[in-house]
N, C-alpha and C. Protein backbone atom coordinates (compact mmCIF):
# COMPACT_ATOMS: atom_id res chain seq x y z
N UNK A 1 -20.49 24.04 -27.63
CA UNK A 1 -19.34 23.96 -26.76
C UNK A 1 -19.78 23.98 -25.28
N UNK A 2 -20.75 24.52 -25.38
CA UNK A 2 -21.23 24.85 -23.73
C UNK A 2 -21.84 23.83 -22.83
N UNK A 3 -22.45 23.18 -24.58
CA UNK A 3 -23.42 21.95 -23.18
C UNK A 3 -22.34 20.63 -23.40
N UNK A 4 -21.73 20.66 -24.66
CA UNK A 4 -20.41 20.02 -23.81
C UNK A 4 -19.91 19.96 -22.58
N UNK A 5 -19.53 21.10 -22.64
CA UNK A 5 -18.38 21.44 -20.81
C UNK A 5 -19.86 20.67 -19.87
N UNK A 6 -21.20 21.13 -20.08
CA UNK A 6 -22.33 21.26 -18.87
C UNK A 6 -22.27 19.46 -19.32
N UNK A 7 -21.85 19.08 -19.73
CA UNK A 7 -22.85 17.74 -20.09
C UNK A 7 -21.12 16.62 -19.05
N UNK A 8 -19.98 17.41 -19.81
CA UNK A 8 -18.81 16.88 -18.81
C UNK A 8 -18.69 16.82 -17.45
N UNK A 9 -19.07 18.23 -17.19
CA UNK A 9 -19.50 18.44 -15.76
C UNK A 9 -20.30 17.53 -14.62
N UNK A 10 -21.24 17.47 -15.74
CA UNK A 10 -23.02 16.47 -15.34
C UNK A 10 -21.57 15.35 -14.78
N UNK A 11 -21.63 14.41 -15.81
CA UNK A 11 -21.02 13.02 -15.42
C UNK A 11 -20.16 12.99 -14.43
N UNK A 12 -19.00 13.58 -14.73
CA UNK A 12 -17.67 14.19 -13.64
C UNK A 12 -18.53 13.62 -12.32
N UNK A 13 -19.52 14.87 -12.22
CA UNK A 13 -20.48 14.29 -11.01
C UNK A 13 -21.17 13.29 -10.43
N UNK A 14 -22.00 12.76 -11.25
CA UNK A 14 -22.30 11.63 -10.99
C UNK A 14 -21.38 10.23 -10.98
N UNK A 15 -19.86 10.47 -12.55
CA UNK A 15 -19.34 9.25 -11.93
C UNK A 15 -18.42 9.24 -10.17
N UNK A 16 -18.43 10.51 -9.54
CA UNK A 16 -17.69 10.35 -8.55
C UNK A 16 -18.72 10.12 -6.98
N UNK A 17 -19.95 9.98 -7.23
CA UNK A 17 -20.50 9.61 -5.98
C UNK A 17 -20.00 8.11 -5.46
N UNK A 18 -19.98 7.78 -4.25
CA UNK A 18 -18.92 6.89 -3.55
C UNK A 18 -20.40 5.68 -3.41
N UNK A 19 -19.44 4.39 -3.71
CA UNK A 19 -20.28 3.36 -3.44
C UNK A 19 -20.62 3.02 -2.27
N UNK A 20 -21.84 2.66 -2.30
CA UNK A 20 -22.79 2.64 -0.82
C UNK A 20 -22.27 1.23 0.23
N UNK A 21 -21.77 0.39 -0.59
CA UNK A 21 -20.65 -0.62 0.66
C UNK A 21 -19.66 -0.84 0.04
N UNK A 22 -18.84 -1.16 1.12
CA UNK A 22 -17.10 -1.24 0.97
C UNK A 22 -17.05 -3.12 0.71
N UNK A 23 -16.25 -3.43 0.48
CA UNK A 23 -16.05 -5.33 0.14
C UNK A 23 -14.51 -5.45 0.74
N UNK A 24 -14.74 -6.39 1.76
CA UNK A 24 -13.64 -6.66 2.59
C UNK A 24 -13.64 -8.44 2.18
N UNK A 25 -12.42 -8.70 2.21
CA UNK A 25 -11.95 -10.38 2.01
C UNK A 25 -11.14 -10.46 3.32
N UNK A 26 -11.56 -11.63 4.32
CA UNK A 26 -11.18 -12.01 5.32
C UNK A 26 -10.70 -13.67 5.28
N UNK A 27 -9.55 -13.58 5.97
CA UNK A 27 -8.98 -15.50 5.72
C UNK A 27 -8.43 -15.37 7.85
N UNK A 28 -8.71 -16.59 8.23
CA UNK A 28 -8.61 -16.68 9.45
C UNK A 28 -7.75 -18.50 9.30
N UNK A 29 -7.12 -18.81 10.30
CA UNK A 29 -6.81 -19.97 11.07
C UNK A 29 -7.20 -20.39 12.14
N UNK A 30 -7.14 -21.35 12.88
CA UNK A 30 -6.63 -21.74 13.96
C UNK A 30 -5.31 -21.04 14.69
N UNK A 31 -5.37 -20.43 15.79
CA UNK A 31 -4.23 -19.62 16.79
C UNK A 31 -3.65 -20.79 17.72
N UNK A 32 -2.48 -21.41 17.36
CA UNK A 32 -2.57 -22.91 18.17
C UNK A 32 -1.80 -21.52 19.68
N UNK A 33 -0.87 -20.09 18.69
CA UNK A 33 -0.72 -19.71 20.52
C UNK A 33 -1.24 -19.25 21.44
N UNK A 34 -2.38 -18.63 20.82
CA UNK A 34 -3.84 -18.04 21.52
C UNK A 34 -4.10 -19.28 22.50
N UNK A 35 -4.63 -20.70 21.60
CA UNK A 35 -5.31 -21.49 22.06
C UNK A 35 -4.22 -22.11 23.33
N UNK A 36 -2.94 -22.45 23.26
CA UNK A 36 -2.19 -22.68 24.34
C UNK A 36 -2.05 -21.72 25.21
N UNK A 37 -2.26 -20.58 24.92
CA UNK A 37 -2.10 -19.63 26.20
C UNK A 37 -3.59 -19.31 26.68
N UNK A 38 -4.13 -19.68 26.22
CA UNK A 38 -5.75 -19.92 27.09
C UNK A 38 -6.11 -21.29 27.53
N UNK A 39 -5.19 -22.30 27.48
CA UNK A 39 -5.18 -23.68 27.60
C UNK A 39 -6.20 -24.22 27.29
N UNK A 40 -6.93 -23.85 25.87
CA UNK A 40 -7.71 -24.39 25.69
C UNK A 40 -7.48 -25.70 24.19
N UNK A 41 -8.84 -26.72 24.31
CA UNK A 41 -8.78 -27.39 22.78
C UNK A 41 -8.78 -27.13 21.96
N UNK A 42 -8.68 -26.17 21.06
CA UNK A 42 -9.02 -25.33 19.76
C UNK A 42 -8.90 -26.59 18.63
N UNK A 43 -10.58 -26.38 17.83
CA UNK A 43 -10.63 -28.05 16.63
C UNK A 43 -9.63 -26.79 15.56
N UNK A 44 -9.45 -27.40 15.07
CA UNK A 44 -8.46 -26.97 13.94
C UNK A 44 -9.63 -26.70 12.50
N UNK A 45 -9.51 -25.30 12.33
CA UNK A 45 -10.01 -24.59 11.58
C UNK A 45 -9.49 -23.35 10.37
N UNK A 46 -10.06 -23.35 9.19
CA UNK A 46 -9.58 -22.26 8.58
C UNK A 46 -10.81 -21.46 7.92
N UNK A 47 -11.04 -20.64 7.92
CA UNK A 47 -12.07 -19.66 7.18
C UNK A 47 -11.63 -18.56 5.69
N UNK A 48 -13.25 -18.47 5.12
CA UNK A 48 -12.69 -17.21 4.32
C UNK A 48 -13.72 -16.49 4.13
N UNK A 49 -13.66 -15.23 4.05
CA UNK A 49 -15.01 -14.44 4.10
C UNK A 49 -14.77 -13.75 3.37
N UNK A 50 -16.08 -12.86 2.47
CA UNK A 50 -16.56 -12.22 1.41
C UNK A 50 -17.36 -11.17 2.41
N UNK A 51 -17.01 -10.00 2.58
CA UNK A 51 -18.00 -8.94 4.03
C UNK A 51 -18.24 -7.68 2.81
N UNK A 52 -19.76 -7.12 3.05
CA UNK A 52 -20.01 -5.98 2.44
C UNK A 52 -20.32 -5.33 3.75
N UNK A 53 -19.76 -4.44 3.72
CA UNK A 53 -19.88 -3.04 4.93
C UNK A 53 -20.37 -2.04 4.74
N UNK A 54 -20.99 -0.95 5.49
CA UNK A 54 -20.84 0.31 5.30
C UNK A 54 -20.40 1.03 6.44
N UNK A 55 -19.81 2.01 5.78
CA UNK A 55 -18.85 3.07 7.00
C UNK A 55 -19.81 3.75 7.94
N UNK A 56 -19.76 3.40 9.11
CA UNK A 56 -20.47 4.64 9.72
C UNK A 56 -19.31 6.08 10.48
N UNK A 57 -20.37 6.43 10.25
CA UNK A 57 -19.63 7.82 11.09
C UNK A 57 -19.55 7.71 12.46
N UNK A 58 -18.12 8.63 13.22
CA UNK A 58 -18.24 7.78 14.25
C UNK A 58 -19.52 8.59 15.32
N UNK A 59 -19.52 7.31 16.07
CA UNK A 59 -21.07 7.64 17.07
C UNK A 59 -20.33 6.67 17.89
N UNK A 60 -21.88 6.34 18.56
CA UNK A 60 -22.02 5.88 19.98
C UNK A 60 -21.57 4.41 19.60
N UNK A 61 -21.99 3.71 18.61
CA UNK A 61 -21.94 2.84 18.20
C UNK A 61 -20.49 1.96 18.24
N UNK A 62 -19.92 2.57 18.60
CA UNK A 62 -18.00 2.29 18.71
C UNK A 62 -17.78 1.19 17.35
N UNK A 63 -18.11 1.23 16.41
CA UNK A 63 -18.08 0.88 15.18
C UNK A 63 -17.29 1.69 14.12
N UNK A 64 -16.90 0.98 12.99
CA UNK A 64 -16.24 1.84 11.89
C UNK A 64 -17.02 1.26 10.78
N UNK A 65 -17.32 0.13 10.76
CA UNK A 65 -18.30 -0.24 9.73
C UNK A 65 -19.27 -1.31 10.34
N UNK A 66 -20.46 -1.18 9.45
CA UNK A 66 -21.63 -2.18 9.74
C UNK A 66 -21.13 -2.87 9.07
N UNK A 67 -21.17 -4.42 8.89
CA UNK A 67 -21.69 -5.27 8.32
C UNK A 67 -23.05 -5.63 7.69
N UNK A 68 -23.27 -5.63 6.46
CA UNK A 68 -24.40 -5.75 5.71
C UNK A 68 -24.97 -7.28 5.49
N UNK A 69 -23.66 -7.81 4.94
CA UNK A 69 -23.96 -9.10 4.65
C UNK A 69 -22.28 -9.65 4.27
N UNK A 70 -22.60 -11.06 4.71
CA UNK A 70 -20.99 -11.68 4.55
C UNK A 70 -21.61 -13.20 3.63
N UNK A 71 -20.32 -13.91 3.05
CA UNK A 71 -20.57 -15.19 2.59
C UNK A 71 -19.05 -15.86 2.82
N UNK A 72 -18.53 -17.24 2.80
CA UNK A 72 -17.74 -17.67 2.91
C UNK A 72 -17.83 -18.93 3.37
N UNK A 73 -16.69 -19.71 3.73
CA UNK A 73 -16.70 -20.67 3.62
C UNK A 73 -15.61 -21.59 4.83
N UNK A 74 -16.10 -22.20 5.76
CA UNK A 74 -15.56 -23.20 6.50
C UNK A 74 -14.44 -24.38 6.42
N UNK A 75 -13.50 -24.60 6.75
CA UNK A 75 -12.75 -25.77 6.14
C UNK A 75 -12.82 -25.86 4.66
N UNK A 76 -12.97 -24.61 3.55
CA UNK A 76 -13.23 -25.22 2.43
C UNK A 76 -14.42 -26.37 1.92
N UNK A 77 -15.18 -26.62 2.99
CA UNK A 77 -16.10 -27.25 2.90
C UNK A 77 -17.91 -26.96 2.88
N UNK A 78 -17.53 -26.16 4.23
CA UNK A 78 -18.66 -25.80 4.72
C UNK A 78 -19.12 -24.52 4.55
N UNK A 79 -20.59 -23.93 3.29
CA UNK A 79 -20.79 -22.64 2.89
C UNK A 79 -21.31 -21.94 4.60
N UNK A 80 -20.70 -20.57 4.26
CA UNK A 80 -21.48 -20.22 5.56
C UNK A 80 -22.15 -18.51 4.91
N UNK A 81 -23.12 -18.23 5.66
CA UNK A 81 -23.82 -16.29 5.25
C UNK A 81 -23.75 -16.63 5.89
N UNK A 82 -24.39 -14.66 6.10
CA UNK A 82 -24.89 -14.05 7.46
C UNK A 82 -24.85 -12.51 7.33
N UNK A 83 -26.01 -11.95 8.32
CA UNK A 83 -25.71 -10.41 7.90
C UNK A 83 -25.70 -9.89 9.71
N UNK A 84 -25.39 -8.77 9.54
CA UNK A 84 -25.34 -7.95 10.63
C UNK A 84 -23.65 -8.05 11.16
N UNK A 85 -23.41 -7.69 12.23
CA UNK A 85 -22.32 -6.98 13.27
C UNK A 85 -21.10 -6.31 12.61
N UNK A 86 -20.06 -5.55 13.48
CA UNK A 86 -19.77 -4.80 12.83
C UNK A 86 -18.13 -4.48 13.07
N UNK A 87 -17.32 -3.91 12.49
CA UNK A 87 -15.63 -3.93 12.32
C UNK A 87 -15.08 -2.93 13.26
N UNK A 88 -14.23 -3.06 13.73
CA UNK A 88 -13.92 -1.90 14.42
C UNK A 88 -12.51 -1.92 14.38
N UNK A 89 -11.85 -0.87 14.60
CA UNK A 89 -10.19 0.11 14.62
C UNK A 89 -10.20 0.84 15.68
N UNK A 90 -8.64 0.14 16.60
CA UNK A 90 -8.82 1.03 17.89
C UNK A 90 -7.17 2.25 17.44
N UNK A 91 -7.11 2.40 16.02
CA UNK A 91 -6.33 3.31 15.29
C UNK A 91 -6.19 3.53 14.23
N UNK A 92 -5.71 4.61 13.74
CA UNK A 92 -6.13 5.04 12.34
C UNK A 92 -5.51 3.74 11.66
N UNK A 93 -4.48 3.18 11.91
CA UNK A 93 -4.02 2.62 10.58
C UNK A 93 -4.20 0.79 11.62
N UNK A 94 -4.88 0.57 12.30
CA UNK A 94 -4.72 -0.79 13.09
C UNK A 94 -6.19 -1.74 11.86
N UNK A 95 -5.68 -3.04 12.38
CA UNK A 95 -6.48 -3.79 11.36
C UNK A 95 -8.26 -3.90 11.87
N UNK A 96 -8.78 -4.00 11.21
CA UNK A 96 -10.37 -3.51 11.53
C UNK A 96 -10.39 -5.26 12.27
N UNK A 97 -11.16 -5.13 13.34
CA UNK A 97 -11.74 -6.54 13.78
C UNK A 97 -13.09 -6.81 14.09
N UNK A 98 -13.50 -7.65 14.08
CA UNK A 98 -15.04 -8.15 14.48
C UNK A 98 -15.49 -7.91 15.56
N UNK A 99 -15.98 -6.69 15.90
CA UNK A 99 -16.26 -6.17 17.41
C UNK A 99 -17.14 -6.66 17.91
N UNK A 100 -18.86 -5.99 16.78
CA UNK A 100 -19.83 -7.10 17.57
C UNK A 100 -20.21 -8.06 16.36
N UNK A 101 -20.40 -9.12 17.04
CA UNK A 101 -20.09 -10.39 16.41
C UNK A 101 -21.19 -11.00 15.09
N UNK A 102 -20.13 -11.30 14.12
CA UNK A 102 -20.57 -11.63 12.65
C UNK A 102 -21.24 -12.92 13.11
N UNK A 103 -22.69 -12.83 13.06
CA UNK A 103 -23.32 -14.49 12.80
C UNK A 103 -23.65 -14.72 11.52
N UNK A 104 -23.52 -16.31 11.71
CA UNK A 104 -23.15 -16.82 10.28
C UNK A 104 -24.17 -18.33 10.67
N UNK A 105 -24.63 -18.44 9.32
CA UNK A 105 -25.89 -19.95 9.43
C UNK A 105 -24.97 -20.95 8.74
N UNK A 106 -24.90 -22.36 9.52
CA UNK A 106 -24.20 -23.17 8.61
C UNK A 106 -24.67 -24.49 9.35
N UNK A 107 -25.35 -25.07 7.86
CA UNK A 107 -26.09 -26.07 8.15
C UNK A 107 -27.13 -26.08 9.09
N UNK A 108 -28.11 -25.30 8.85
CA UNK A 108 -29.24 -24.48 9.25
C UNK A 108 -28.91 -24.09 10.68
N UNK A 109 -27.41 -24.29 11.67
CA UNK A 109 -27.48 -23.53 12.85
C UNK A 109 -26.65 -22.35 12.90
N UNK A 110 -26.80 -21.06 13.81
CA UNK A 110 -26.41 -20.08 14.04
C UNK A 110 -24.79 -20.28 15.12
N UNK A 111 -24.36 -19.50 14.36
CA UNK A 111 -22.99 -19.68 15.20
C UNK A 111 -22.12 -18.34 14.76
N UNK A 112 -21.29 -17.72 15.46
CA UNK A 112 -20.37 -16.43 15.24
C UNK A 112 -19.03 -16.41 15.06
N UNK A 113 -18.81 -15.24 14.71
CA UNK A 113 -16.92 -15.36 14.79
C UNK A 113 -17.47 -13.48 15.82
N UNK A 114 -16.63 -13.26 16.89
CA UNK A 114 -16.46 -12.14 17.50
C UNK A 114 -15.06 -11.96 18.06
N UNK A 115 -14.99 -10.79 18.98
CA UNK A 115 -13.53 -10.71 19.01
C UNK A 115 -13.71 -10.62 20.81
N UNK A 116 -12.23 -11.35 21.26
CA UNK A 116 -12.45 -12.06 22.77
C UNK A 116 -11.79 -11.22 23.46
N UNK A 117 -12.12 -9.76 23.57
CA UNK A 117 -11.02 -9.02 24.60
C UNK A 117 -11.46 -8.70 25.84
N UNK A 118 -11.82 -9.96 26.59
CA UNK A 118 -12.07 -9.93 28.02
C UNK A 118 -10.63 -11.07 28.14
N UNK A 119 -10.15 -11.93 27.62
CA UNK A 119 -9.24 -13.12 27.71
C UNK A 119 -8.28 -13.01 26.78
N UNK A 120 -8.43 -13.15 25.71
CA UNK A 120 -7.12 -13.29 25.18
C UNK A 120 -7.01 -12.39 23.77
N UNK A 121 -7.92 -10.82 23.69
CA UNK A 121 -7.43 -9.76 22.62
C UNK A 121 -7.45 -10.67 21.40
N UNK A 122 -8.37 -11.73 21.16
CA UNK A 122 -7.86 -12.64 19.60
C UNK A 122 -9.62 -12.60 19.14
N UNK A 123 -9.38 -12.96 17.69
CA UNK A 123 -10.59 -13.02 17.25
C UNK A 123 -10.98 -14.54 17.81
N UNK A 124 -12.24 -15.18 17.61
CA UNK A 124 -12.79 -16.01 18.26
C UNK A 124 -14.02 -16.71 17.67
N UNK A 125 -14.03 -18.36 17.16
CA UNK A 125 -14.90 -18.15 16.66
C UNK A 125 -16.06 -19.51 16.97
N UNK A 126 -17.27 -19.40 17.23
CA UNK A 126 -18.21 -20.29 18.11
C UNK A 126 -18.66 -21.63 16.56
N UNK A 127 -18.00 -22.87 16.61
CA UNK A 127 -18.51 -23.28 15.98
C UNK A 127 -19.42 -24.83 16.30
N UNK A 128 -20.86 -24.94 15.72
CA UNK A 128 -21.86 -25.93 16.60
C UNK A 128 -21.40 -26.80 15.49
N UNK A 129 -21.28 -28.62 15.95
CA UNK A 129 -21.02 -29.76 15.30
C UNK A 129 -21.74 -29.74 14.20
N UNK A 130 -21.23 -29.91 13.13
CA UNK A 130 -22.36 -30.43 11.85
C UNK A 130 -22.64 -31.78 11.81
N UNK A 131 -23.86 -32.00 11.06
CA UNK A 131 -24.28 -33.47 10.94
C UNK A 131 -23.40 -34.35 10.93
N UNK A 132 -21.94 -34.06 10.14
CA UNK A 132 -21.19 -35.28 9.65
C UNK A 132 -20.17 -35.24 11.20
N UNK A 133 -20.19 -34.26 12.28
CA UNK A 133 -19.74 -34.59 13.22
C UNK A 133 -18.59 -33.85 13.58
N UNK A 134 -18.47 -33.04 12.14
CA UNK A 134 -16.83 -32.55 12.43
C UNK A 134 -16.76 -30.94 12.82
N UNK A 135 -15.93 -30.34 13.03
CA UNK A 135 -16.08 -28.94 13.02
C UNK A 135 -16.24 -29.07 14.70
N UNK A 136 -17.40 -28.10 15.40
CA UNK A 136 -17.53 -28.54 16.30
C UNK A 136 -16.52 -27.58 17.61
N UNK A 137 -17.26 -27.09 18.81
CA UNK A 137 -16.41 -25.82 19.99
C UNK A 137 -15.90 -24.92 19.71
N UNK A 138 -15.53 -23.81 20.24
CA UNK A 138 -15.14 -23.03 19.96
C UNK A 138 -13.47 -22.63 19.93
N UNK A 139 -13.20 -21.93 19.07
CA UNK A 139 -11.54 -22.10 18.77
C UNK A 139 -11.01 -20.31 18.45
N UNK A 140 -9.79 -20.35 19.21
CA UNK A 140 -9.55 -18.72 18.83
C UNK A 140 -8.53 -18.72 17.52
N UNK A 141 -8.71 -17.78 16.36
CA UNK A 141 -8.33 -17.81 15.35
C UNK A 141 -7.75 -16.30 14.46
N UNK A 142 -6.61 -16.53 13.95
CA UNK A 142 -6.40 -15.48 13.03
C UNK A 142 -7.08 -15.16 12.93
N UNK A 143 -7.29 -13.61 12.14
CA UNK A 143 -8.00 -12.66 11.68
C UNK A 143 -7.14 -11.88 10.91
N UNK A 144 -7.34 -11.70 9.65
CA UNK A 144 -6.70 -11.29 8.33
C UNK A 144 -7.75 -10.38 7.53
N UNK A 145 -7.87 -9.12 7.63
CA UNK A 145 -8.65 -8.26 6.44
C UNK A 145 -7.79 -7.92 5.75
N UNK A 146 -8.54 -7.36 4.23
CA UNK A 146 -7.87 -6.78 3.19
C UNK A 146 -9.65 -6.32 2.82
N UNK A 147 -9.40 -4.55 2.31
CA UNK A 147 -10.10 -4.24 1.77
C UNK A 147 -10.37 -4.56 0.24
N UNK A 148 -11.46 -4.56 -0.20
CA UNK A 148 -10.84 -4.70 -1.74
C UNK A 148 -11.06 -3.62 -2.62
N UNK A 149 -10.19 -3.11 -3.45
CA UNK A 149 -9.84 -1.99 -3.94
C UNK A 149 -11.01 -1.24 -5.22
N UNK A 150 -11.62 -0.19 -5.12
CA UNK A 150 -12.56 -0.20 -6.42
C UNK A 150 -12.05 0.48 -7.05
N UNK A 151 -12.44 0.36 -8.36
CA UNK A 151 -11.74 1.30 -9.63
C UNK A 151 -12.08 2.71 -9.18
N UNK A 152 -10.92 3.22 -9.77
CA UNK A 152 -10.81 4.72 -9.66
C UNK A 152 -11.97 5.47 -10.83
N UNK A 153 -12.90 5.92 -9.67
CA UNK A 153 -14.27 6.99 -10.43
C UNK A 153 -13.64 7.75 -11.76
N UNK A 154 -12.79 8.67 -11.11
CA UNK A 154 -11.58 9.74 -12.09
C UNK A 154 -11.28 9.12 -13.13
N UNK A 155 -10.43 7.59 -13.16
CA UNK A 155 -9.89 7.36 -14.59
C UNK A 155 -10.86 7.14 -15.09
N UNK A 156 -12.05 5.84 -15.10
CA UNK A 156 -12.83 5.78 -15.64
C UNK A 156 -13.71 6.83 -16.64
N UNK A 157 -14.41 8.13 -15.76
CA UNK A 157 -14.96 8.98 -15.68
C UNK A 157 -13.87 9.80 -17.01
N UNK A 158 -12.93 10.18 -16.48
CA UNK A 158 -12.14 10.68 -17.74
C UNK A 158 -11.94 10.18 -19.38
N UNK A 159 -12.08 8.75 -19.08
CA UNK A 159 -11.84 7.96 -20.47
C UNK A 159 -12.84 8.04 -20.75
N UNK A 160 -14.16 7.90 -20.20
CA UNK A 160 -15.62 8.24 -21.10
C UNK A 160 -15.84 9.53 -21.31
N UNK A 161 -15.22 10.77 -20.98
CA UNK A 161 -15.35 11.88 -20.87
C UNK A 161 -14.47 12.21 -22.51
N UNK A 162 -13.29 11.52 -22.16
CA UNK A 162 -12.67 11.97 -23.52
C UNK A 162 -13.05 11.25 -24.70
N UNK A 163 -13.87 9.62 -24.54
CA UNK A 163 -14.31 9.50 -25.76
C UNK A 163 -15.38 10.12 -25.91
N UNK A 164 -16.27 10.68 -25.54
CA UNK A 164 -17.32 11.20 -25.77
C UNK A 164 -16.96 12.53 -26.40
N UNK A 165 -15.53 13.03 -26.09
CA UNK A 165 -15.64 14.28 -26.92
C UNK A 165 -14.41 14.13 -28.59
N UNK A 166 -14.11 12.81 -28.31
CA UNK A 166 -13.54 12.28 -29.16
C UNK A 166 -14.46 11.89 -30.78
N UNK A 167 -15.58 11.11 -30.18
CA UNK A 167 -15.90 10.29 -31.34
C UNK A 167 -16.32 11.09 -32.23
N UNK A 168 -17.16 12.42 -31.81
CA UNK A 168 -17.95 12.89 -33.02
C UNK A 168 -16.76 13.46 -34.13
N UNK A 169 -15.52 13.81 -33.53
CA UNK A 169 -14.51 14.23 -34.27
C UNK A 169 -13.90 13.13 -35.43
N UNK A 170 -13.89 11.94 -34.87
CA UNK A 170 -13.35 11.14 -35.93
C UNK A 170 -14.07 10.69 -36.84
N UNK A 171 -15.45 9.87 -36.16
CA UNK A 171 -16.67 9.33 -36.80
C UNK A 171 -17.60 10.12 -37.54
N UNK A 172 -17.71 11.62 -37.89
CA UNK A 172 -18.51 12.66 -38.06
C UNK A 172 -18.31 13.01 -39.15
N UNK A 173 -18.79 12.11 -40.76
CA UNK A 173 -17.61 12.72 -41.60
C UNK A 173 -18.26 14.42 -42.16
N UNK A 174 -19.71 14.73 -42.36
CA UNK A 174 -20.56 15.72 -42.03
C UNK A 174 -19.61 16.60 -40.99
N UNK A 175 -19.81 16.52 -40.03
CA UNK A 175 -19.66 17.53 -39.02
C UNK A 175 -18.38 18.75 -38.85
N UNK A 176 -18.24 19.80 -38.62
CA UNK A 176 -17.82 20.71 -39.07
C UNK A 176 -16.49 21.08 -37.65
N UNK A 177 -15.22 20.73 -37.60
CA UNK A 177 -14.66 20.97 -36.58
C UNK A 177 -13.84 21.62 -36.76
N UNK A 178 -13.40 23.09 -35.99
CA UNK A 178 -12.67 24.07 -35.87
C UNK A 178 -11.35 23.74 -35.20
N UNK A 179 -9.69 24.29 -35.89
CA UNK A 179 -8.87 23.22 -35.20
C UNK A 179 -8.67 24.97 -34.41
């Protein structure tokens, strides 16, 4: 009975240590009112991003999370990675934005999405012409996070907890159980 409870315990523990990055899904546009109220050309763009983060604590760093590594995709067309820069919240519950700036390789050149709060408070994103010509300047754009949600340690952790003290009871036709 004892190394039961010690053996429940054990897991309990280990299934509740917290995963080492968070997974954020990001979808952006073209801001045609950003881009008219900065009178600028903005090419017409849409994005989607795949971001693994980790939380930092806060510091000097004026960060809430690093960026580890991102993947996604351009016009639906164009794959883009990239690792490094990092999310930031200027409130507990405000939407995290691209503080210092996510670079991303596409079509072997370097180019970013960062956030423009010297001009117009919008996310912002630097894109260099690809071979086929299109794409191409820079354009200010939505910015849309959603964290994505991980299974709950607890339920999990509990349902293996209770089959484990389940099976020998049913499956055990030997074994000797006290009601």
């Amino acid at each position: 009975m004892r190394a039961r409870l010690c053996l429940m315990a054990l897991l309990l523990v280990l299934l509740s240590i917290p995963a080492l990055a968070d997974e954020f899904i990001v979808t952006g546009q073209t801001d045609p009112f950003t881009c008219t109220k900065m009178d600028s050309q903005c090419p017409s763009v849409t994005f989607t991003l795949d971001l693994n983060a980790e939380y930092v604590p806060p510091s000097d760093e004026g960060i809430d999370y690093r960026v580890v590594s991102f993947t996604g995709t351009i016009d639906g067309e164009y794959s883009i990675s990239g690792i490094g820069g990092g999310l930031r919240s200027f409130a507990p519950a405000a939407t995290l934005i691209p503080w210092d700036p996510l670079i991303f390789t596409i079509e072997s050149q370097q180019d970013f999405i960062g956030w423009d709060d010297l001009n117009a408070g919008s996310s912002f994103i630097q894109m260099t012409p690809t071979s086929a010509g299109s794409l191409g300047g820079p354009a200010f754009v939505t910015w849309s996070i959603a964290k994505v949600p991980e299974p709950s340690s607890l339920l999990f952790g509990g349902i293996g907890l209770m089959c484990a003290w389940l099976l020998p009871r049913r499956h055990c036709p030997t074994c000797k159980v006290s009601s």
